[in-house]
PDB file of N, CA and C in Angstrom:
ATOM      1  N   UNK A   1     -61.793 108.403  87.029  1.00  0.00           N
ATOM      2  CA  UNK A   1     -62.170 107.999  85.682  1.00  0.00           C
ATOM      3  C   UNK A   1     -63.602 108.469  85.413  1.00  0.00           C
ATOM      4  N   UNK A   2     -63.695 108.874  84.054  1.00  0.00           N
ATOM      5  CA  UNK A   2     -65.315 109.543  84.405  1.00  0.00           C
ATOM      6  C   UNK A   2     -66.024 108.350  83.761  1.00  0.00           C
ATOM      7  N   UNK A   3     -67.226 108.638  83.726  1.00  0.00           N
ATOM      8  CA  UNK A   3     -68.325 107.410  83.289  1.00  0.00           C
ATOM      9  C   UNK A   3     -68.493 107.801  81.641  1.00  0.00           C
ATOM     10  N   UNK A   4     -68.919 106.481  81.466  1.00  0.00           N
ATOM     11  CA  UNK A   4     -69.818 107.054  79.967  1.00  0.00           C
ATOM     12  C   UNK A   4     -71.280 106.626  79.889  1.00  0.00           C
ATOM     13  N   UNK A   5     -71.823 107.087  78.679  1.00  0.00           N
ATOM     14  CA  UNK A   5     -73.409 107.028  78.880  1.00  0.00           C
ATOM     15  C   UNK A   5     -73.182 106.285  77.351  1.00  0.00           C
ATOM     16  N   UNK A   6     -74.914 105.456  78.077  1.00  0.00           N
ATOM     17  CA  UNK A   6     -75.360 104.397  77.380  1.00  0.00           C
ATOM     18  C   UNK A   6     -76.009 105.134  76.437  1.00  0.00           C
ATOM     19  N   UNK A   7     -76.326 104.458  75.440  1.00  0.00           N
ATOM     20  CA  UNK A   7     -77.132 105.055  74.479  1.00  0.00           C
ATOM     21  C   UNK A   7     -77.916 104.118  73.477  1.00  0.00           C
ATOM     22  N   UNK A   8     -79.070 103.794  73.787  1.00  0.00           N
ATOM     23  CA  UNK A   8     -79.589 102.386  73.661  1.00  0.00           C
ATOM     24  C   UNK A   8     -80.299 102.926  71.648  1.00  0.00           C
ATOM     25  N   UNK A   9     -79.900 101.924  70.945  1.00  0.00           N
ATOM     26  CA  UNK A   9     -80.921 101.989  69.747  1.00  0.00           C
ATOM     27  C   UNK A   9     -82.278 101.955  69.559  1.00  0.00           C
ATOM     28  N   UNK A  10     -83.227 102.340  69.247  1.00  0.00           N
ATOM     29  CA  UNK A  10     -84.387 102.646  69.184  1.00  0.00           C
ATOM     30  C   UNK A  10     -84.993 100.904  68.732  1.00  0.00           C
ATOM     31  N   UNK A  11     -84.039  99.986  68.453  1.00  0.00           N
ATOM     32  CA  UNK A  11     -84.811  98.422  67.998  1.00  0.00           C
ATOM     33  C   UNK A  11     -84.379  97.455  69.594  1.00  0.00           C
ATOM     34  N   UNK A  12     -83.615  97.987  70.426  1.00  0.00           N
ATOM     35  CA  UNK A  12     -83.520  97.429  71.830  1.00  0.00           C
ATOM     36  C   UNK A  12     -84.527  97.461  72.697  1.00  0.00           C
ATOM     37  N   UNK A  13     -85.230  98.240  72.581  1.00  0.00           N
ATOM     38  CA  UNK A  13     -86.132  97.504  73.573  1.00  0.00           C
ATOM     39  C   UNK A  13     -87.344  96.799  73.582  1.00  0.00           C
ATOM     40  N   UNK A  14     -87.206  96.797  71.794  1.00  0.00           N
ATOM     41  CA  UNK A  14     -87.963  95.706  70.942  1.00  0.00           C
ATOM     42  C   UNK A  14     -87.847  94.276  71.314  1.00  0.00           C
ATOM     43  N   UNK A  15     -86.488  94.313  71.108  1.00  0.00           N
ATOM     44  CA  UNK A  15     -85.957  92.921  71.442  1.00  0.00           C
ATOM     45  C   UNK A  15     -86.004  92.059  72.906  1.00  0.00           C
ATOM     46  N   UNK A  16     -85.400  93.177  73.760  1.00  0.00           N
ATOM     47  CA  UNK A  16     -85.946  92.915  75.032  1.00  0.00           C
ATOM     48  C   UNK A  16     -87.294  92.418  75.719  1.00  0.00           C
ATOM     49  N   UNK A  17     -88.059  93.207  74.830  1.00  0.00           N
ATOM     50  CA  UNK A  17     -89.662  92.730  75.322  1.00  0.00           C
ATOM     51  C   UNK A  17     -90.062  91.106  74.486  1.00  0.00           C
ATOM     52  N   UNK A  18     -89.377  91.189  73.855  1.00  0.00           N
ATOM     53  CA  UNK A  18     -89.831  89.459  72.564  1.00  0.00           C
ATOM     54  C   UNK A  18     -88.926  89.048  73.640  1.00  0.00           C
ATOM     55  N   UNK A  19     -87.574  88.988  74.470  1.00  0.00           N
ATOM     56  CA  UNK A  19     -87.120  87.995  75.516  1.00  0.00           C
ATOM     57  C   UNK A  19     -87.784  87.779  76.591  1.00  0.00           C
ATOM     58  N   UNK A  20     -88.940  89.084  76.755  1.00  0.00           N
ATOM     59  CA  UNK A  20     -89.373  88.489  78.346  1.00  0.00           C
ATOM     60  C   UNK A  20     -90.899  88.267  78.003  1.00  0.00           C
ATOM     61  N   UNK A  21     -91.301  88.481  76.951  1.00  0.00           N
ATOM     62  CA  UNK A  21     -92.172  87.605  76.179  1.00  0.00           C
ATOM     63  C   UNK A  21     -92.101  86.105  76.146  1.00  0.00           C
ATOM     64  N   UNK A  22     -91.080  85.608  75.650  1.00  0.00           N
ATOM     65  CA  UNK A  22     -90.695  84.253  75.964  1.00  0.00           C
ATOM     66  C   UNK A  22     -90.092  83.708  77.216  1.00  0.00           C
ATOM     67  N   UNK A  23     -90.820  84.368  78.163  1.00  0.00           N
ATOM     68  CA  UNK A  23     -90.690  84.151  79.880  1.00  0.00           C
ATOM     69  C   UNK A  23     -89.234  83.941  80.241  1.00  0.00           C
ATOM     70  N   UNK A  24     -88.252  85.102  80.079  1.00  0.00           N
ATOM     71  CA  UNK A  24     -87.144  85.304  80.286  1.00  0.00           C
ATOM     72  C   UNK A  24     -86.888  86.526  81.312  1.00  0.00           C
ATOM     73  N   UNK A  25     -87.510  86.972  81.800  1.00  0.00           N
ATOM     74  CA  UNK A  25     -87.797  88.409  82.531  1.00  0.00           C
ATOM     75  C   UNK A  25     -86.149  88.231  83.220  1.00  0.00           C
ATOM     76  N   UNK A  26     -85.604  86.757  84.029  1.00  0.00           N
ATOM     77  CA  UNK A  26     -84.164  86.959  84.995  1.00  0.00           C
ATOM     78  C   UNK A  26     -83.455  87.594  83.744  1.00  0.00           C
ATOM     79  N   UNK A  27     -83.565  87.243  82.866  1.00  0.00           N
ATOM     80  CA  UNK A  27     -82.641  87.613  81.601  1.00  0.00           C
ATOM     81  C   UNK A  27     -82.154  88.890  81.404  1.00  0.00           C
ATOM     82  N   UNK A  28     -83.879  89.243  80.780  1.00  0.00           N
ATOM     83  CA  UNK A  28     -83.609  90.924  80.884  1.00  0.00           C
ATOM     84  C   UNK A  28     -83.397  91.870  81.959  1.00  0.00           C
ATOM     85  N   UNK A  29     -83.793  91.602  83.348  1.00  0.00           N
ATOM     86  CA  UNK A  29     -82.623  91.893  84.014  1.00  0.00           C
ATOM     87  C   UNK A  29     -81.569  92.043  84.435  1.00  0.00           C
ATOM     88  N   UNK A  30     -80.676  90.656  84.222  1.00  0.00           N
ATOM     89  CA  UNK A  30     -79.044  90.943  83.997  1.00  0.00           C
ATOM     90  C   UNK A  30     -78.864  91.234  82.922  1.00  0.00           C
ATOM     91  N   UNK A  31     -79.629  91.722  81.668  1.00  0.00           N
ATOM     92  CA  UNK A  31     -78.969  92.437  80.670  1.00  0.00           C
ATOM     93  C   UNK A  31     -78.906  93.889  81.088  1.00  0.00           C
ATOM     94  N   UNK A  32     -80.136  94.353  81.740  1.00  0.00           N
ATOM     95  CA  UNK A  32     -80.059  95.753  82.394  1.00  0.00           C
ATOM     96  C   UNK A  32     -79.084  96.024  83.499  1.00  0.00           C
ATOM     97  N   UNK A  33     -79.109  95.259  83.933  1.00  0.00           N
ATOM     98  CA  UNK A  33     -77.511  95.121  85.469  1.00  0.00           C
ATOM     99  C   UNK A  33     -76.460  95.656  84.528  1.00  0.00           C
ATOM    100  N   UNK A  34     -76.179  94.783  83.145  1.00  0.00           N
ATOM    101  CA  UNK A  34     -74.914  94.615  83.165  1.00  0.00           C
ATOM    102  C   UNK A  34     -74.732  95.770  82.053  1.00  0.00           C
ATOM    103  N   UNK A  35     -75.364  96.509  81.808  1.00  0.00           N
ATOM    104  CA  UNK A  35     -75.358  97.988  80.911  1.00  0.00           C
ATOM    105  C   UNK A  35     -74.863  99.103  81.815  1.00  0.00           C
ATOM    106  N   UNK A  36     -75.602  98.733  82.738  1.00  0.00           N
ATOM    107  CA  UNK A  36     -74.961  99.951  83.821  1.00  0.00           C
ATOM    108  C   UNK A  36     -73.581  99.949  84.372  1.00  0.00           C
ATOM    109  N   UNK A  37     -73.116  98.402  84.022  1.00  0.00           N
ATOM    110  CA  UNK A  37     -72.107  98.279  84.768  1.00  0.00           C
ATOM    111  C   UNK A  37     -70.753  98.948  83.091  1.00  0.00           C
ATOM    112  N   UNK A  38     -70.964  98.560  81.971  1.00  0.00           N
ATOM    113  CA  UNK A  38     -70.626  99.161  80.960  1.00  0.00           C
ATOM    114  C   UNK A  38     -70.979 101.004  81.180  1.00  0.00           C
ATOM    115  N   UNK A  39     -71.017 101.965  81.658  1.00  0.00           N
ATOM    116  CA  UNK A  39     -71.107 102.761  81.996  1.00  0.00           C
ATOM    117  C   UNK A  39     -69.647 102.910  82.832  1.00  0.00           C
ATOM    118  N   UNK A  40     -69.365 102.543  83.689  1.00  0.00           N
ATOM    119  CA  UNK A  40     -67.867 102.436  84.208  1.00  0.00           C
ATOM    120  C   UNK A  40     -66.500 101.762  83.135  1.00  0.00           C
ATOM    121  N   UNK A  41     -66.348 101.010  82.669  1.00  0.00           N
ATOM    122  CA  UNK A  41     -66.056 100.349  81.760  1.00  0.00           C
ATOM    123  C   UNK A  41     -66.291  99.343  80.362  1.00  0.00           C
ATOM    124  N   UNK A  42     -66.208 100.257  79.229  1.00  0.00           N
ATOM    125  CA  UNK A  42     -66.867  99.239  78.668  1.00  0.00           C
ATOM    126  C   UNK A  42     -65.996  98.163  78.123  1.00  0.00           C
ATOM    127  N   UNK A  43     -64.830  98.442  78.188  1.00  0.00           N
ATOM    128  CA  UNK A  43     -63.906  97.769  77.281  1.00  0.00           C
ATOM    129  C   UNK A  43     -63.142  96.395  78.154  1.00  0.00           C
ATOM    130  N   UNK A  44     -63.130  96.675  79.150  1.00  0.00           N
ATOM    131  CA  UNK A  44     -62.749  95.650  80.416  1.00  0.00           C
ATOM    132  C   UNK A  44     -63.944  94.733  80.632  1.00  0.00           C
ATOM    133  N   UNK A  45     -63.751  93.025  80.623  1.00  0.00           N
ATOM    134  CA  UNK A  45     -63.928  92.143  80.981  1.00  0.00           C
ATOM    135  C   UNK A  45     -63.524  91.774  82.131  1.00  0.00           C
ATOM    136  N   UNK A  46     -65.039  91.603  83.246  1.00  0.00           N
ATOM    137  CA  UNK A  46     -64.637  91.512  84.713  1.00  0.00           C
ATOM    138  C   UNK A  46     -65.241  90.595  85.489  1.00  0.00           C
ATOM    139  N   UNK A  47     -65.334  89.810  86.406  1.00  0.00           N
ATOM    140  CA  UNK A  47     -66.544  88.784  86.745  1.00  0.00           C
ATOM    141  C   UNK A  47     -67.721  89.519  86.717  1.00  0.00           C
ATOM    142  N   UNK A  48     -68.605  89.169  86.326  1.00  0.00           N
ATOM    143  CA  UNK A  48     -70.078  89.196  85.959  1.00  0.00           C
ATOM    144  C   UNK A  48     -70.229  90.187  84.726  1.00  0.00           C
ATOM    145  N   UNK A  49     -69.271  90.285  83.727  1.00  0.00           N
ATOM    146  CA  UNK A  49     -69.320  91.193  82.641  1.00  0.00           C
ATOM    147  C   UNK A  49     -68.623  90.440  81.677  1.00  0.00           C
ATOM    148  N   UNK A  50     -68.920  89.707  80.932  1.00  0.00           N
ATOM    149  CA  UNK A  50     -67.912  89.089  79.509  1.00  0.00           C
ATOM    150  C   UNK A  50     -68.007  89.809  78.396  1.00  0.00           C
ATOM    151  N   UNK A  51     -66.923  90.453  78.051  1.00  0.00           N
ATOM    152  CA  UNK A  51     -66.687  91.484  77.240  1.00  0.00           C
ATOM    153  C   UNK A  51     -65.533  90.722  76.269  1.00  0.00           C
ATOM    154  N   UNK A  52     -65.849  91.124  74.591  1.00  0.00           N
ATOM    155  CA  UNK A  52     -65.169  90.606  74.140  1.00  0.00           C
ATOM    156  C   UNK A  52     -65.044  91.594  72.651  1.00  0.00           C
ATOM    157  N   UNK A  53     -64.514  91.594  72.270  1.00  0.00           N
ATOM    158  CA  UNK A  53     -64.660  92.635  70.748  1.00  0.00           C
ATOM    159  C   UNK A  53     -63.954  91.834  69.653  1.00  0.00           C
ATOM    160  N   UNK A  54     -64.731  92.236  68.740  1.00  0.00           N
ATOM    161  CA  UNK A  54     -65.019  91.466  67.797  1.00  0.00           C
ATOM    162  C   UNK A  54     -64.266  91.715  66.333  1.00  0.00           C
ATOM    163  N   UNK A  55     -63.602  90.781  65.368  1.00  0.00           N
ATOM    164  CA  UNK A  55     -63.289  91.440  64.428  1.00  0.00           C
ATOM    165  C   UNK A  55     -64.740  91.734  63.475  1.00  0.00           C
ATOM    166  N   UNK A  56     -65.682  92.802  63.276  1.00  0.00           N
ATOM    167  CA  UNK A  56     -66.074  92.721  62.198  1.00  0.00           C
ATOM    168  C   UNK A  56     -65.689  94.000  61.502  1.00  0.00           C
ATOM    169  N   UNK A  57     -66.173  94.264  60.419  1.00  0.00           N
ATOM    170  CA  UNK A  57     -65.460  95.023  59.302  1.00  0.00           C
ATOM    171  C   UNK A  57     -66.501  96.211  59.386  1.00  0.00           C
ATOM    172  N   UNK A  58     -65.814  97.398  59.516  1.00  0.00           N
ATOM    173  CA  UNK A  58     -66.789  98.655  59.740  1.00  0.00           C
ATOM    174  C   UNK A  58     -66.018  98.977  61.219  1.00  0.00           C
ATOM    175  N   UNK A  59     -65.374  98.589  61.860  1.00  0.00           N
ATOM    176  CA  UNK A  59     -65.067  99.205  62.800  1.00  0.00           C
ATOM    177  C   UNK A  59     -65.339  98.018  64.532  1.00  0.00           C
ATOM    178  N   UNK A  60     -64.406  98.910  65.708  1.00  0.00           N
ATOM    179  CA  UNK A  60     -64.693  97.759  66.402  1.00  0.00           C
ATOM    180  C   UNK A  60     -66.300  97.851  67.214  1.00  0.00           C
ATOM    181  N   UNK A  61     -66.565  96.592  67.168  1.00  0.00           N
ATOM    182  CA  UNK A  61     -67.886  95.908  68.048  1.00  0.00           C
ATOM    183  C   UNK A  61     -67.286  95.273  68.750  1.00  0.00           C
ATOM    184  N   UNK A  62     -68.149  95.349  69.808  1.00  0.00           N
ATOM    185  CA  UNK A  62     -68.221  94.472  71.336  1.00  0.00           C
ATOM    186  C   UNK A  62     -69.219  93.703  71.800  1.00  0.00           C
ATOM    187  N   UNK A  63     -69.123  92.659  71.895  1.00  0.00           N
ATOM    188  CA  UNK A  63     -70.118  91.438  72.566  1.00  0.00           C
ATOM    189  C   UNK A  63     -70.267  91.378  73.933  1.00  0.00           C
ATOM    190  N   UNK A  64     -71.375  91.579  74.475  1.00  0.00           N
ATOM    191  CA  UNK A  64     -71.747  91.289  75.968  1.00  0.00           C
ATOM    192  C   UNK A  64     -71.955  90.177  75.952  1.00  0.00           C
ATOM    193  N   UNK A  65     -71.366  89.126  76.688  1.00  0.00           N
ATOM    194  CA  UNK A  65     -72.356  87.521  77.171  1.00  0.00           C
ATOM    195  C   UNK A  65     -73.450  87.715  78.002  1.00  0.00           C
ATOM    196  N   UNK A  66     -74.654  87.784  78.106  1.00  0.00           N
ATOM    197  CA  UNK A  66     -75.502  87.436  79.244  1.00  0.00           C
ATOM    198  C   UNK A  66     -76.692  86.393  79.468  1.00  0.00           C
ATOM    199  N   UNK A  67     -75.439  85.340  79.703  1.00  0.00           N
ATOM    200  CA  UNK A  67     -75.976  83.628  79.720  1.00  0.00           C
ATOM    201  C   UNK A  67     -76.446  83.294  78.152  1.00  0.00           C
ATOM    202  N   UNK A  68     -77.037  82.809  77.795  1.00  0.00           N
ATOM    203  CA  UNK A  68     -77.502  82.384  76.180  1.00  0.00           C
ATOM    204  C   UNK A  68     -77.953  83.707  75.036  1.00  0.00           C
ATOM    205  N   UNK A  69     -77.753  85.067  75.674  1.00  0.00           N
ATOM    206  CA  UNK A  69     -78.250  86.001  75.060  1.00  0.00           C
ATOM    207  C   UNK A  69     -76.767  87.016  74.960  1.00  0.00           C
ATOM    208  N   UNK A  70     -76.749  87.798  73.509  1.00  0.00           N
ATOM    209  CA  UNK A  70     -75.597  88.531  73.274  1.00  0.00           C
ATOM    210  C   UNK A  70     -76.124  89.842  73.067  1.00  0.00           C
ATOM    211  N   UNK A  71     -75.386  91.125  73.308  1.00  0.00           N
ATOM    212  CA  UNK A  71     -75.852  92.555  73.211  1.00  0.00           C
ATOM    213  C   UNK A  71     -74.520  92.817  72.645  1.00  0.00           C
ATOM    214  N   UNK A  72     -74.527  93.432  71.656  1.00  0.00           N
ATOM    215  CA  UNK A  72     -73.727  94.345  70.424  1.00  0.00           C
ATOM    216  C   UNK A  72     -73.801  95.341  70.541  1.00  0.00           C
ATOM    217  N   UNK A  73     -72.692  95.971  70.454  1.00  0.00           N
ATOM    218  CA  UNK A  73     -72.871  97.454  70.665  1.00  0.00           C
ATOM    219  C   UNK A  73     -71.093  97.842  70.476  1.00  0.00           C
ATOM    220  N   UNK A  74     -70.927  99.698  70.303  1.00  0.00           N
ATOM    221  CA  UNK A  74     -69.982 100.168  69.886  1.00  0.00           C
ATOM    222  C   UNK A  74     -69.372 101.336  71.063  1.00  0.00           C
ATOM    223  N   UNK A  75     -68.331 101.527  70.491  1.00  0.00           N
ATOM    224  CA  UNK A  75     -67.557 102.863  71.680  1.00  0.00           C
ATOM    225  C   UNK A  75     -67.335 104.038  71.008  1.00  0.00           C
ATOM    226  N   UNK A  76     -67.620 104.950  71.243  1.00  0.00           N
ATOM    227  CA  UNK A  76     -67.264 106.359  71.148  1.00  0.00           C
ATOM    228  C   UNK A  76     -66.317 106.948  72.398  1.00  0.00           C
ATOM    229  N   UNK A  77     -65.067 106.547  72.329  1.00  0.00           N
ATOM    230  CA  UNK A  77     -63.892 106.884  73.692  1.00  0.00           C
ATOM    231  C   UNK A  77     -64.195 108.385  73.622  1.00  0.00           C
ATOM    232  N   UNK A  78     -64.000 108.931  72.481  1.00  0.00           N
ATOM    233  CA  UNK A  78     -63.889 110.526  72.219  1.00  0.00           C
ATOM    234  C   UNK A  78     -65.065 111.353  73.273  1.00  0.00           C
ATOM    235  N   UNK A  79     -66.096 110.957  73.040  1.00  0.00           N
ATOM    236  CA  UNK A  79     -67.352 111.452  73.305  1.00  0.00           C
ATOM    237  C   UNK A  79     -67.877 110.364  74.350  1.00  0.00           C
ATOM    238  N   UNK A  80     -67.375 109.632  74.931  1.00  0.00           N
ATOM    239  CA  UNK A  80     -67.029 108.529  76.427  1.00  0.00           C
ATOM    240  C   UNK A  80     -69.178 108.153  76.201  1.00  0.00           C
ATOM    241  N   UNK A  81     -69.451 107.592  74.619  1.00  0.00           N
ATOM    242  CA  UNK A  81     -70.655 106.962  74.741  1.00  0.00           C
ATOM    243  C   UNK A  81     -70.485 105.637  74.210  1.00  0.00           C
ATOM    244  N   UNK A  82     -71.436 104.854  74.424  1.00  0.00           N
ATOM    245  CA  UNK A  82     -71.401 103.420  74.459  1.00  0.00           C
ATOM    246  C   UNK A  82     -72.817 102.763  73.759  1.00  0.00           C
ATOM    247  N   UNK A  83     -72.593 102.377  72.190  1.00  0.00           N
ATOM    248  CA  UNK A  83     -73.740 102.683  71.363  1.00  0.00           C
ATOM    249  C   UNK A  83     -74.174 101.234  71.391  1.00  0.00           C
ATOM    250  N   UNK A  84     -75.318 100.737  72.304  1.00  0.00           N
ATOM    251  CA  UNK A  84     -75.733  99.194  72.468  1.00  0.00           C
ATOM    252  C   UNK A  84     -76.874  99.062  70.987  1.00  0.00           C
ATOM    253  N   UNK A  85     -76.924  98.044  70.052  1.00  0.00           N
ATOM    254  CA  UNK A  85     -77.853  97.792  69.217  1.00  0.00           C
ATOM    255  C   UNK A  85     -78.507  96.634  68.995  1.00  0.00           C
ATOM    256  N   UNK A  86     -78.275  95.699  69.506  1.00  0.00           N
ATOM    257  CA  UNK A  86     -78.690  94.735  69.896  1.00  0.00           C
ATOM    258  C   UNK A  86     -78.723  93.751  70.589  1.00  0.00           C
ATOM    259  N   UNK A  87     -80.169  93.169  70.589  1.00  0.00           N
ATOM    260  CA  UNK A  87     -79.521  91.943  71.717  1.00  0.00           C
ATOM    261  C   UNK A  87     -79.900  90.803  71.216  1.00  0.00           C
ATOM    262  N   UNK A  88     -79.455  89.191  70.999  1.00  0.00           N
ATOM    263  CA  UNK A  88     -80.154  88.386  70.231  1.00  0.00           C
ATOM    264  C   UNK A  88     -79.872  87.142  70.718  1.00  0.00           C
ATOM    265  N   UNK A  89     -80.114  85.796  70.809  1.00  0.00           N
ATOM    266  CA  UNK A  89     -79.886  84.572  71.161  1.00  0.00           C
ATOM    267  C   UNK A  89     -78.806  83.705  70.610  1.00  0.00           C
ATOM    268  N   UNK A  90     -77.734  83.329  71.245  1.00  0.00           N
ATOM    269  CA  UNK A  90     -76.325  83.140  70.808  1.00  0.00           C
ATOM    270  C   UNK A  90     -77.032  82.195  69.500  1.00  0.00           C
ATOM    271  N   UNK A  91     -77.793  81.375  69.596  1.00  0.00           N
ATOM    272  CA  UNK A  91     -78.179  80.390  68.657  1.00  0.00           C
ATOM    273  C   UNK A  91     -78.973  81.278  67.461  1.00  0.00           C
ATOM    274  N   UNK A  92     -78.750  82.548  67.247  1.00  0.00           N
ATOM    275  CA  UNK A  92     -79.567  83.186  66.382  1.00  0.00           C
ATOM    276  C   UNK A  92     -78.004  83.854  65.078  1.00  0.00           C
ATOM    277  N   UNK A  93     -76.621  83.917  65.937  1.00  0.00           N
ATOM    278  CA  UNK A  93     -75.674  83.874  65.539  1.00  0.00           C
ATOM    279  C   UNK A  93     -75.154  85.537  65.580  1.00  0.00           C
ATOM    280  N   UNK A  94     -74.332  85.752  64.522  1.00  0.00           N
ATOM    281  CA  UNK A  94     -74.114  87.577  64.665  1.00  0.00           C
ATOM    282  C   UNK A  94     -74.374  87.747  63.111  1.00  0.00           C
ATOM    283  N   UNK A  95     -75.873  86.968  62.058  1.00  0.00           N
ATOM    284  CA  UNK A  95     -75.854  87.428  61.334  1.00  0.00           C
ATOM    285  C   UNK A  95     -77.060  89.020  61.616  1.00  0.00           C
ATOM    286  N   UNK A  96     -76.421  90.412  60.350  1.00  0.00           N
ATOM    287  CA  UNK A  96     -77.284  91.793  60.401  1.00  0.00           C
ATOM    288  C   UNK A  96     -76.944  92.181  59.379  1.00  0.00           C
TER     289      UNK A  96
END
């Protein structure tokens, strides 16, 4: 199976730094663990990966769980890339 490549939005690692700003650093580490592991699969939900896709309108999105924090992001199967755009605090919701 070949891999696909990440392809992070230019407002991610914005966000990331305001999480370990608010002294979350374990955080943003298993958010970085678990990107790489989306590189092998993104569409499969596996222990230590909660993957879930989403109905919204525009096409499908996918939700990462990682503990109280969610990362959004899209698939390109064709072109095997994996378009992450955000990451935000479940209590912040999936309004954009």
């Amino acid at each position: 199976m070949s891999r696909f490549t990440v392809v992070i939005h230019p407002r991610f690692p914005k966000d990331l730094k305001a999480i370990e700003r608010a002294g979350r650093k374990d955080v943003v580490r298993r958010i970085l663990s678990s990107l790489r592991l989306l590189e092998e699969d993104p569409f499969q939900a596996r222990p230590g990966l909660d993957i879930k896709q989403l109905a919204i309108a525009g096409g499908p999105v996918f939700r990462l769980r990682v503990g109280d924090y969610r990362v959004l992001y899209e698939v390109d199967s064709a072109s095997k890339k994996v378009f992450v755009t955000t990451v935000f605090h479940r209590g912040r919701g999936y309004r954009q």
